[in-house]
N, C-alpha and C. Protein backbone atom coordinates (compact mmCIF):
# COMPACT_ATOMS: atom_id res chain seq x y z
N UNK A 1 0.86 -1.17 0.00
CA UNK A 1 0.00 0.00 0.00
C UNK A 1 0.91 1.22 0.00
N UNK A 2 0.37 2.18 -0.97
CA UNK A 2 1.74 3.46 -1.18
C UNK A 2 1.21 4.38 0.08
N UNK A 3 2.43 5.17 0.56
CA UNK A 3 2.39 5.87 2.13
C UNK A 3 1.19 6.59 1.70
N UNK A 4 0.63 7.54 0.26
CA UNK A 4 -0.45 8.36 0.60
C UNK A 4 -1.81 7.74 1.08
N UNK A 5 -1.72 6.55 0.17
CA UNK A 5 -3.15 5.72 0.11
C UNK A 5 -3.26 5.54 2.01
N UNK A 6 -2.13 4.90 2.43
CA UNK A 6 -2.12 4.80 4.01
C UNK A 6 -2.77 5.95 5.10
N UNK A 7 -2.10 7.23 4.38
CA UNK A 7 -2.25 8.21 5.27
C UNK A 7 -3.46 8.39 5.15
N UNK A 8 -4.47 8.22 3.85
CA UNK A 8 -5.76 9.18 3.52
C UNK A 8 -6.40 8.00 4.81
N UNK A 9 -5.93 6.77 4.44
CA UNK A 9 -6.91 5.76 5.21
C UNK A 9 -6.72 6.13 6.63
N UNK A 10 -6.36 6.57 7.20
CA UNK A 10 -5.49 6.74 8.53
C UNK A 10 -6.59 7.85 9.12
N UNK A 11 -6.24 9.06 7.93
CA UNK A 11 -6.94 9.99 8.16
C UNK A 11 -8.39 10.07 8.49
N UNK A 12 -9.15 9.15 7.41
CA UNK A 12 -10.17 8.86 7.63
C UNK A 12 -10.84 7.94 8.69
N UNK A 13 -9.78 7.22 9.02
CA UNK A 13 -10.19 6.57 10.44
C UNK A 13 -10.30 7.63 11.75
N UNK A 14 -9.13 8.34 12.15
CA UNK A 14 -9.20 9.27 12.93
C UNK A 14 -9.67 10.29 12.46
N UNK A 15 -10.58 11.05 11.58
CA UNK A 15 -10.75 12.29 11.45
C UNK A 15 -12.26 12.44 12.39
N UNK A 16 -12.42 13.88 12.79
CA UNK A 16 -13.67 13.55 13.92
C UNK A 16 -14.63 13.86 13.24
N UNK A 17 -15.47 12.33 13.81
CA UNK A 17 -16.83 12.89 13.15
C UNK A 17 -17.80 14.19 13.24
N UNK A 18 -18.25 14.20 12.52
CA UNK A 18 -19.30 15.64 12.08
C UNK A 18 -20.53 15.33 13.53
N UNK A 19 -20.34 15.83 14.34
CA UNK A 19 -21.78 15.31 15.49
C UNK A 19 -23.05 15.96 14.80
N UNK A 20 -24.10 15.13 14.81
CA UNK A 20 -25.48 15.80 14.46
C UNK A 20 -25.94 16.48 16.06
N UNK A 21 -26.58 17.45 15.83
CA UNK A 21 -27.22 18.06 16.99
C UNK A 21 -28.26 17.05 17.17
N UNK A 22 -28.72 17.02 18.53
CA UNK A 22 -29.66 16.59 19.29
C UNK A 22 -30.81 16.57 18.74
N UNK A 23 -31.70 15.82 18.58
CA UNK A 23 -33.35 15.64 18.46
C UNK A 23 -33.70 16.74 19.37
N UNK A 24 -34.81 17.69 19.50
CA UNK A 24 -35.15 18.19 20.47
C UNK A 24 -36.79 18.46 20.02
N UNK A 25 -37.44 18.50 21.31
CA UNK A 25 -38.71 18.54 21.17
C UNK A 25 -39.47 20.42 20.51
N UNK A 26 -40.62 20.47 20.67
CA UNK A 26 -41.49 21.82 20.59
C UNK A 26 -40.78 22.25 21.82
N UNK A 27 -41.09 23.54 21.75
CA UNK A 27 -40.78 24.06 23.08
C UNK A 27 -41.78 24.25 24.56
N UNK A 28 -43.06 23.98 24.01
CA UNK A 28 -44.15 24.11 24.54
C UNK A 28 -45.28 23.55 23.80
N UNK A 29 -46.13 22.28 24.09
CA UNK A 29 -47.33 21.96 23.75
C UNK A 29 -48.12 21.45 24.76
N UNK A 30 -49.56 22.54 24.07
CA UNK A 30 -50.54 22.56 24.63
C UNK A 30 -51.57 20.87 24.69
N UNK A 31 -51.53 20.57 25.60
CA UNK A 31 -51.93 19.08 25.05
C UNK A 31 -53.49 19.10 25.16
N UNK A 32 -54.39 19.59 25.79
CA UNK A 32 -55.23 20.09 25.61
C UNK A 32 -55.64 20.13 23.94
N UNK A 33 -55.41 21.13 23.25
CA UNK A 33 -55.52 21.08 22.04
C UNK A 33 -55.07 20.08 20.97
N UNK A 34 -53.55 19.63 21.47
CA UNK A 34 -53.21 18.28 20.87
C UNK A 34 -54.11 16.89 20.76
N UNK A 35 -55.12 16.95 21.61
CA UNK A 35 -56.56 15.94 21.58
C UNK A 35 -56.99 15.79 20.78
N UNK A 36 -57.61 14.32 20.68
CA UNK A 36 -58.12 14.45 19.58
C UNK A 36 -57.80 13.86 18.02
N UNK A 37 -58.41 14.07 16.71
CA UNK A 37 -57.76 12.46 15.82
C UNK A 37 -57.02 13.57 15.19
N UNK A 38 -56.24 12.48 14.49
CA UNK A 38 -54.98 12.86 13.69
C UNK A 38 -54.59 11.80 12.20
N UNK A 39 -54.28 12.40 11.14
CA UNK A 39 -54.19 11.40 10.27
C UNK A 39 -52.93 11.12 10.30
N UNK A 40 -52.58 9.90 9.43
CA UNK A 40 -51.20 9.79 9.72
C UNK A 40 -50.67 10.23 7.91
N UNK A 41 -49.83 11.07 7.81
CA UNK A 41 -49.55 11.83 6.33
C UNK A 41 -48.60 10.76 5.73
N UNK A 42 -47.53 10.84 6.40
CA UNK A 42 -46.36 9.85 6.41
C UNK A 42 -45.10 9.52 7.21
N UNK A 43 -44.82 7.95 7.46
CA UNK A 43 -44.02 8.19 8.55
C UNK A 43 -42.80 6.76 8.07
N UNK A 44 -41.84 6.85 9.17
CA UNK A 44 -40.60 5.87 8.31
C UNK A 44 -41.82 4.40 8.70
N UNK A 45 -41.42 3.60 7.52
CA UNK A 45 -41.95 2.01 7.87
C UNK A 45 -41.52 1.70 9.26
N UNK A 46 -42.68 0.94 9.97
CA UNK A 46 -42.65 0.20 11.23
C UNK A 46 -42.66 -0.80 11.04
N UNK A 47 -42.19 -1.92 12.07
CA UNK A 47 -42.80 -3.17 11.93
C UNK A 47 -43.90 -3.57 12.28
N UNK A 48 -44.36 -2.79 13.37
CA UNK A 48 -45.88 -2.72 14.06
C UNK A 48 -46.73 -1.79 13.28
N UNK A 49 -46.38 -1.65 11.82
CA UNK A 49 -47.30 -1.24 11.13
C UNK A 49 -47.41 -1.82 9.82
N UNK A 50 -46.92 -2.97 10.00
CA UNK A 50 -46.60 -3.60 8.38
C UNK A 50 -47.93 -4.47 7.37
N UNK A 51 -48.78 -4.10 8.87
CA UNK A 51 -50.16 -4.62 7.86
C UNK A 51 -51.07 -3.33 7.65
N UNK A 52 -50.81 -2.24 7.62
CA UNK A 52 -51.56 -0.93 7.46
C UNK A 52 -51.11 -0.82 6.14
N UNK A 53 -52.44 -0.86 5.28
CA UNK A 53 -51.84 -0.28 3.80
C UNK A 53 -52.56 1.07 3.42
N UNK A 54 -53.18 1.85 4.84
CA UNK A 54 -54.17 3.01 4.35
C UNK A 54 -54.87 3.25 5.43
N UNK A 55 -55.48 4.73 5.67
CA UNK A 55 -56.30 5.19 6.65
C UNK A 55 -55.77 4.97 8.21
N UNK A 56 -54.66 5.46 8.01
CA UNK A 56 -54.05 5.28 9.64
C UNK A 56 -54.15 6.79 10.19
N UNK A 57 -54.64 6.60 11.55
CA UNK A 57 -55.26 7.83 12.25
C UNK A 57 -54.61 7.47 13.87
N UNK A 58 -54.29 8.19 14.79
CA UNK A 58 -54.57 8.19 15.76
C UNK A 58 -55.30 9.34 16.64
N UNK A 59 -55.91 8.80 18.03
CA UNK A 59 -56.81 9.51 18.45
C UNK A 59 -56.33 9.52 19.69
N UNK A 60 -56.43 10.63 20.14
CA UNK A 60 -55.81 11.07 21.68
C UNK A 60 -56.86 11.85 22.40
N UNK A 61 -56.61 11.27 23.85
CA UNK A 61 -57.67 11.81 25.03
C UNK A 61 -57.01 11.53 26.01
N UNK A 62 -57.06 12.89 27.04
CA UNK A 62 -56.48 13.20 28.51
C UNK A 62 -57.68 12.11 29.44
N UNK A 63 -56.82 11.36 30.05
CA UNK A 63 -57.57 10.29 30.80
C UNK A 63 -58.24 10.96 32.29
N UNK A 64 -58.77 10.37 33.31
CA UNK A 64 -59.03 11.22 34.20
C UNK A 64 -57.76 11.05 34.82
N UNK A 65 -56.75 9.97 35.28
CA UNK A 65 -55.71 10.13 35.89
C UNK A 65 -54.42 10.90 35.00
N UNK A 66 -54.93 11.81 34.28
CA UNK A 66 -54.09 12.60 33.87
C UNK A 66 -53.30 12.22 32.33
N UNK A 67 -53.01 10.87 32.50
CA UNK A 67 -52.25 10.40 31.61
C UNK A 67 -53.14 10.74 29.76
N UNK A 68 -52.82 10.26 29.14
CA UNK A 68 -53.30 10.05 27.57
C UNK A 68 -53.70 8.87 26.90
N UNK A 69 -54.62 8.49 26.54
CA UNK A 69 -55.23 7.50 26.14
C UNK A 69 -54.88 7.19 24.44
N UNK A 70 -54.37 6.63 23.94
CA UNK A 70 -54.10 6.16 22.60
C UNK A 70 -54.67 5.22 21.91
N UNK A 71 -55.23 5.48 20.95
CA UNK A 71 -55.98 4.35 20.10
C UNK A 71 -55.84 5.16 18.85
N UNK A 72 -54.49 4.03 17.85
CA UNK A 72 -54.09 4.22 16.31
C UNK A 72 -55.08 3.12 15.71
N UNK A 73 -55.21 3.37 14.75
CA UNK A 73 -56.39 2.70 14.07
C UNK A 73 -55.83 2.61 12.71
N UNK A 74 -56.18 1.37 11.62
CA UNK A 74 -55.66 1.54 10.33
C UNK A 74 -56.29 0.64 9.38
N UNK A 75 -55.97 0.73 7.87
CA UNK A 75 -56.63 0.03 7.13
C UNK A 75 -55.65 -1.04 6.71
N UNK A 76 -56.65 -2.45 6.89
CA UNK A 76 -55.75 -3.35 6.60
C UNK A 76 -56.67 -4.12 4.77
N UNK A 77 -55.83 -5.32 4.39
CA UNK A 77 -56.74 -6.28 3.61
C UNK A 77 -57.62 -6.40 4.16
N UNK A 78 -57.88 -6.94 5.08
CA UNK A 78 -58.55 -7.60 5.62
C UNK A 78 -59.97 -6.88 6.62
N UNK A 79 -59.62 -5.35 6.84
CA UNK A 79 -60.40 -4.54 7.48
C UNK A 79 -60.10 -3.45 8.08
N UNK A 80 -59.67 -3.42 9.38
CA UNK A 80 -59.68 -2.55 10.19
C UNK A 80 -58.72 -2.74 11.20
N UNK A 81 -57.60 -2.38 12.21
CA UNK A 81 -56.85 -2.87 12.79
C UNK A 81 -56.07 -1.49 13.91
N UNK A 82 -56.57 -2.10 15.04
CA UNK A 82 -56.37 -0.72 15.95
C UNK A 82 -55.69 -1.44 17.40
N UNK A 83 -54.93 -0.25 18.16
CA UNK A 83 -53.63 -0.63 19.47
C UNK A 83 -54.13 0.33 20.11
N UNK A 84 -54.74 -0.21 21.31
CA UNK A 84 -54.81 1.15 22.54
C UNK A 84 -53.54 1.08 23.26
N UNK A 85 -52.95 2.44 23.63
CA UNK A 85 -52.11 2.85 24.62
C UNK A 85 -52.00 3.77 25.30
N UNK A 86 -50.78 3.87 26.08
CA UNK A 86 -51.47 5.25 27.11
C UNK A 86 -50.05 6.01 27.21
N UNK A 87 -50.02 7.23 27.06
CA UNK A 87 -49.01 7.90 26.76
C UNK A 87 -48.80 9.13 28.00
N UNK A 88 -47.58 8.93 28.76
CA UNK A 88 -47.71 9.92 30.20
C UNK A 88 -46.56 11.10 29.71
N UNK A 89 -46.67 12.11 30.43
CA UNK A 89 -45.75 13.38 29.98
C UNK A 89 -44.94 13.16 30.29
N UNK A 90 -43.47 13.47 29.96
CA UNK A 90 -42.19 13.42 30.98
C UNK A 90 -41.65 14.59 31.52
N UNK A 91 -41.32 14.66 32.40
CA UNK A 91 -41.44 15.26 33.21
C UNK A 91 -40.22 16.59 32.65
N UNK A 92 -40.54 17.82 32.56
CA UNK A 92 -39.63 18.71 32.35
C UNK A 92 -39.77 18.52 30.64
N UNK A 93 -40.51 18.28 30.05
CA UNK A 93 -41.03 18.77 28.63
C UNK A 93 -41.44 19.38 27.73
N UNK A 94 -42.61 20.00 29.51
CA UNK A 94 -42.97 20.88 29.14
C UNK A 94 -44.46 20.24 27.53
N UNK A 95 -45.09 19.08 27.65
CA UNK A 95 -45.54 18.40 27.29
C UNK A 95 -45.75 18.31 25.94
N UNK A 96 -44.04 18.30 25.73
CA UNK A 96 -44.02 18.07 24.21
C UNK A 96 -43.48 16.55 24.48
N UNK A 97 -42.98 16.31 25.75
CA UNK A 97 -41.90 15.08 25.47
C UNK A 97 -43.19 13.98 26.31
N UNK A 98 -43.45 12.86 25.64
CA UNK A 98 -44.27 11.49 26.28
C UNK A 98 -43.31 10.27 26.02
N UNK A 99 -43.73 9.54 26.98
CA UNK A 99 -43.58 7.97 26.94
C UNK A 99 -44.83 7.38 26.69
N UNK A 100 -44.76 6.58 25.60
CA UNK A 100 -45.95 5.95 25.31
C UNK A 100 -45.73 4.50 25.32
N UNK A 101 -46.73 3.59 25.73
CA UNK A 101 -46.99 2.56 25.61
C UNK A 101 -47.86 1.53 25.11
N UNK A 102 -47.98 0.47 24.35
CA UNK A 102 -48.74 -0.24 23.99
C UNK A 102 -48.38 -1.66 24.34
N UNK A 103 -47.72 -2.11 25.00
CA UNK A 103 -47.59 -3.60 25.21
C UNK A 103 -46.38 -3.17 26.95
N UNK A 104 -47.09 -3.16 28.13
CA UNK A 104 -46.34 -2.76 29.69
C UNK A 104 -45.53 -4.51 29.05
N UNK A 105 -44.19 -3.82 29.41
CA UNK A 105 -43.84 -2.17 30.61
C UNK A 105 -43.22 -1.64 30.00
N UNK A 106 -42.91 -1.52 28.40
CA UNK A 106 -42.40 -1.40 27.36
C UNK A 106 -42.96 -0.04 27.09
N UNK A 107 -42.18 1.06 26.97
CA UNK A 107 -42.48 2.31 26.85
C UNK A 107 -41.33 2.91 25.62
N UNK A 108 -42.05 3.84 25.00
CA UNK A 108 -41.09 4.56 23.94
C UNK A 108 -41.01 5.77 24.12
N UNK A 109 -40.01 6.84 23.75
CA UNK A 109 -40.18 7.73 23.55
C UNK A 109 -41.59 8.69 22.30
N UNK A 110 -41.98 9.54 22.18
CA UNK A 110 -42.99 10.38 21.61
C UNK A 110 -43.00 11.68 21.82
N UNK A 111 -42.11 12.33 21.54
CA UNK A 111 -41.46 13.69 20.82
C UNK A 111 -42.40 14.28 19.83
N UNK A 112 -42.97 15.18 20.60
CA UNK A 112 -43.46 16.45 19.63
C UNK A 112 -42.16 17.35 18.63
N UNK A 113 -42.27 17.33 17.36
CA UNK A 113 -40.73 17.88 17.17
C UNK A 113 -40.70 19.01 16.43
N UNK A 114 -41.85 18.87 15.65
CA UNK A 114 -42.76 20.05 14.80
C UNK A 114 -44.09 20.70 15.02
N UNK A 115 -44.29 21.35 15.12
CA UNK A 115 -45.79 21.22 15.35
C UNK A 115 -46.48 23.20 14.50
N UNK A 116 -47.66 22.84 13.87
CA UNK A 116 -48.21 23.96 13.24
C UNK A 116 -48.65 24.87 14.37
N UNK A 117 -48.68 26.24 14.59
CA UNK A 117 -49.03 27.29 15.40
C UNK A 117 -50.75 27.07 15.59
N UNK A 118 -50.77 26.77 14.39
CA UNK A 118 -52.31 26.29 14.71
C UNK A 118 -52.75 24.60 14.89
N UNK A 119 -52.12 23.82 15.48
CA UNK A 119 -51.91 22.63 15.22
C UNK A 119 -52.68 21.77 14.42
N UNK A 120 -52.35 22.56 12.84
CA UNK A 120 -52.84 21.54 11.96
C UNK A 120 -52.27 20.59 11.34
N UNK A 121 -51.03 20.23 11.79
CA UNK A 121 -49.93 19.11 11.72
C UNK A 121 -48.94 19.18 12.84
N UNK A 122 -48.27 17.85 12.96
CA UNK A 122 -47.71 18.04 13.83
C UNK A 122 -46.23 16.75 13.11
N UNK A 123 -45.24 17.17 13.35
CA UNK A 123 -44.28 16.31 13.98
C UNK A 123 -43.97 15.54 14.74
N UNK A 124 -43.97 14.04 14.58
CA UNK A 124 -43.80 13.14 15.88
C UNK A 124 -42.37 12.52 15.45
N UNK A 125 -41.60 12.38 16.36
CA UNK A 125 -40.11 11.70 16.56
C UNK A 125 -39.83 11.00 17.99
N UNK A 126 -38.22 10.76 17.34
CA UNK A 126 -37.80 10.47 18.63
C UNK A 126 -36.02 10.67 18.85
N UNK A 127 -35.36 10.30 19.74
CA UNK A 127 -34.52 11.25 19.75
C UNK A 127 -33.62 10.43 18.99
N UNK A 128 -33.54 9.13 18.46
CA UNK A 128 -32.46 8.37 17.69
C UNK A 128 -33.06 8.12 16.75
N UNK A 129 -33.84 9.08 15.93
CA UNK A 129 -34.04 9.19 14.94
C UNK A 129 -34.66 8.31 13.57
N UNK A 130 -34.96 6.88 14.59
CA UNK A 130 -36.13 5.80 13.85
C UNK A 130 -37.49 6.17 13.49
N UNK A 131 -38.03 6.96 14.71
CA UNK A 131 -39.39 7.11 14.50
C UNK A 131 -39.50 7.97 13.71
N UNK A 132 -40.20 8.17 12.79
CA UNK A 132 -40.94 9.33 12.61
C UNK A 132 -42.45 9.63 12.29
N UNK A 133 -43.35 10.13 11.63
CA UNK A 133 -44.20 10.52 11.34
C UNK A 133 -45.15 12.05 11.16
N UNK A 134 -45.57 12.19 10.11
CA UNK A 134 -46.15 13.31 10.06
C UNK A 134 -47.52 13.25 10.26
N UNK A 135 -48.08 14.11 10.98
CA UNK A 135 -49.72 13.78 11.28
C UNK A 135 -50.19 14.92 11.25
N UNK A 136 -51.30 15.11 10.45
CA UNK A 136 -52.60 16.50 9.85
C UNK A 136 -54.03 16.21 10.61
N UNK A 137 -54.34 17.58 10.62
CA UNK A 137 -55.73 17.03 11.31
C UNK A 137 -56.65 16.83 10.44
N UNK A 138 -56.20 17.11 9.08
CA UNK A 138 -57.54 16.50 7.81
C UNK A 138 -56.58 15.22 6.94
N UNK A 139 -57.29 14.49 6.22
CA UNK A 139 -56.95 13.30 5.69
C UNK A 139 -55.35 14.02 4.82
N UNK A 140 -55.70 15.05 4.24
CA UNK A 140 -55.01 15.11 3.48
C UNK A 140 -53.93 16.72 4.10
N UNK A 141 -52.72 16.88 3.56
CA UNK A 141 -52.69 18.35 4.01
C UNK A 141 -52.18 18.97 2.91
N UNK A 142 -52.65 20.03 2.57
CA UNK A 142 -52.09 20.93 1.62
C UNK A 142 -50.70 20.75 1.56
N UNK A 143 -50.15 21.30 0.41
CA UNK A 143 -48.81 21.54 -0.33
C UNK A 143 -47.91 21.99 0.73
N UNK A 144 -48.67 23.35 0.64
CA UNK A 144 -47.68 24.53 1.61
C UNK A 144 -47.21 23.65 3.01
N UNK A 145 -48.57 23.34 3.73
CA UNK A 145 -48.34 22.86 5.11
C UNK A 145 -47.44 21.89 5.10
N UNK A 146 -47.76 20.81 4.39
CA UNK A 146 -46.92 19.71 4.02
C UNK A 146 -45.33 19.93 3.65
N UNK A 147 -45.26 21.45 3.84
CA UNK A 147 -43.80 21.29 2.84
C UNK A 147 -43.00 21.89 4.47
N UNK A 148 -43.67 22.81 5.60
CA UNK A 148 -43.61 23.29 6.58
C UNK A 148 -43.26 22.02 7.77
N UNK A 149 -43.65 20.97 7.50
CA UNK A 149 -44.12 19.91 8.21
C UNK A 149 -42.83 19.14 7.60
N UNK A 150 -42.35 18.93 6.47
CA UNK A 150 -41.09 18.30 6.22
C UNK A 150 -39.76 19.08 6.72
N UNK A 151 -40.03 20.49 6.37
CA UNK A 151 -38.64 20.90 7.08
C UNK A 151 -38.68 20.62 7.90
N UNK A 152 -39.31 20.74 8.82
CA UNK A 152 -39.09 20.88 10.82
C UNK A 152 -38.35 19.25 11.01
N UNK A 153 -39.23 18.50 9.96
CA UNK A 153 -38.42 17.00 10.35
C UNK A 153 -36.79 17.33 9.60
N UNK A 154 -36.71 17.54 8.46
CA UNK A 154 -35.41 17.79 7.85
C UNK A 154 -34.85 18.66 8.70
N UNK A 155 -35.02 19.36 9.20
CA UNK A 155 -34.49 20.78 10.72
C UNK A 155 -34.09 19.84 11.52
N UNK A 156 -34.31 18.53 11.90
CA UNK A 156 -34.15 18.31 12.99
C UNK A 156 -33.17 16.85 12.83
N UNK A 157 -32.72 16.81 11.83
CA UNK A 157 -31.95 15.23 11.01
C UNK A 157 -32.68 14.36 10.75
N UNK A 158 -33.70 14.13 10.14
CA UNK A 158 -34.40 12.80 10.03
C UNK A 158 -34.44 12.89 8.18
N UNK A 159 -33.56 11.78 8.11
CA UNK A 159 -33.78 11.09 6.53
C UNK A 159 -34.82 11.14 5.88
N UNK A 160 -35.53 12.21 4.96
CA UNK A 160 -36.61 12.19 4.33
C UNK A 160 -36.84 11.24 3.60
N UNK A 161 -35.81 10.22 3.33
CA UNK A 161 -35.70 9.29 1.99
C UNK A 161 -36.76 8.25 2.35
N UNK A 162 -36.59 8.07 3.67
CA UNK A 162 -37.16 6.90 4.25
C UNK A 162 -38.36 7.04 4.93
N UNK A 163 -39.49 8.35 4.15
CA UNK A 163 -40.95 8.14 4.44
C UNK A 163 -41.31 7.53 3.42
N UNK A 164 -42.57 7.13 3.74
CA UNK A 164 -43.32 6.18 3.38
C UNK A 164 -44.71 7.22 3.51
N UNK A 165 -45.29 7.33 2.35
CA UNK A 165 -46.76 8.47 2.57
C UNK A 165 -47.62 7.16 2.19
N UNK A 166 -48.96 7.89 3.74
CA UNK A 166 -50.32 6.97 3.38
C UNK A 166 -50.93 7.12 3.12
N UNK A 167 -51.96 6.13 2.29
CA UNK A 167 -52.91 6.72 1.63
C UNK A 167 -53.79 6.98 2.81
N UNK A 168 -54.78 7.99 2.55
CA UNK A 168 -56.00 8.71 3.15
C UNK A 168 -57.18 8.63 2.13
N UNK A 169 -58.06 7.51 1.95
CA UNK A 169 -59.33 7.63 1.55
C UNK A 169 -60.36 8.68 2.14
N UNK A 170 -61.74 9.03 2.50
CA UNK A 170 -62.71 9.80 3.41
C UNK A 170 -62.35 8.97 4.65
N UNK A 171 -62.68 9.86 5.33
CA UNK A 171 -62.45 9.43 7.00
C UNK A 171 -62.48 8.10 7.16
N UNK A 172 -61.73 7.44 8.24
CA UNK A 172 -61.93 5.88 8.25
C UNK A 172 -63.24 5.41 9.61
């Protein structure tokens, strides 16, 4: 191997990586208003979503013990196919940041990361950058919004390459 070829390799082993900044949430959400259904626009493939080929929505409600009630809902071959869970604030979030759950004691992160002033979309993540999803409060969302709703995810490092958009027939 000639000394340059060595050095570039060398170099490139030790040279420091480029750090991506941090995932970070909204700075403030109102969860109150965050209630309520949501379509799902597009989000990276799941495995716990690999039989949804359409009409995926979730629906959120403040429980009486405070927490959040979750029920995603979706269109399968076969029909209809829905996961209740319950999603609690974390603490110092400022209630953009949740742990959500659907199978105890197994909890995920749920990062508000974008969200419209008028929350007619919102940004959902997480901080290592698997999750994602975009969610509108009508089936479909305009151009503009939609394009508002990708930066904040591109703002924040998440691989646009790797959405996956769903279809939205009339309400499911």
């Amino acid at each position: 191997m000639a000394l340059s070829t060595y050095a570039a390799l060398l170099f490139l082993v030790h040279a420091p990586a480029q750090a991506e900044a941090p995932v970070a949430s909204v700075a403030q959400l109102d969860l109150n208003r965050y209630m309520g259904q949501w379509y799902e626009i597009a989000s990276f493939p799941m495995f716990f979503q690999r039989q949804c080929i359409a009409d995926t929505t979730a629906n959120y409600a403040i429980r009486p013990d405070g927490a959040v009630s979750v029920l995603n809902r979706c269109r399968t071959k076969d029909g209809f196919d829905s996961a209740e869970g319950k999603a609690t604030v974390v603490e110092g979030g400022n209630n953009a940041k949740l742990k959500v759950s659907f199978f105890w004691p197994f909890k995920a992160d749920y990062w508000v990361i974008g969200l419209d002033p008028d929350y007619r979309w919102a940004v959902v993540g997480n901080p290592n950058r698997k999750y994602l999803w975009l969610l509108s409060r009508t089936p479909n969302l305009p151009k503009p919004l939609l394009d508002e709703a990708l930066a904040a995810a591109s703002a924040q490092g998440f691989d646009l390459a790797q959405l996956r958009y769903t279809p939205q027939t009339a309400s499911p």
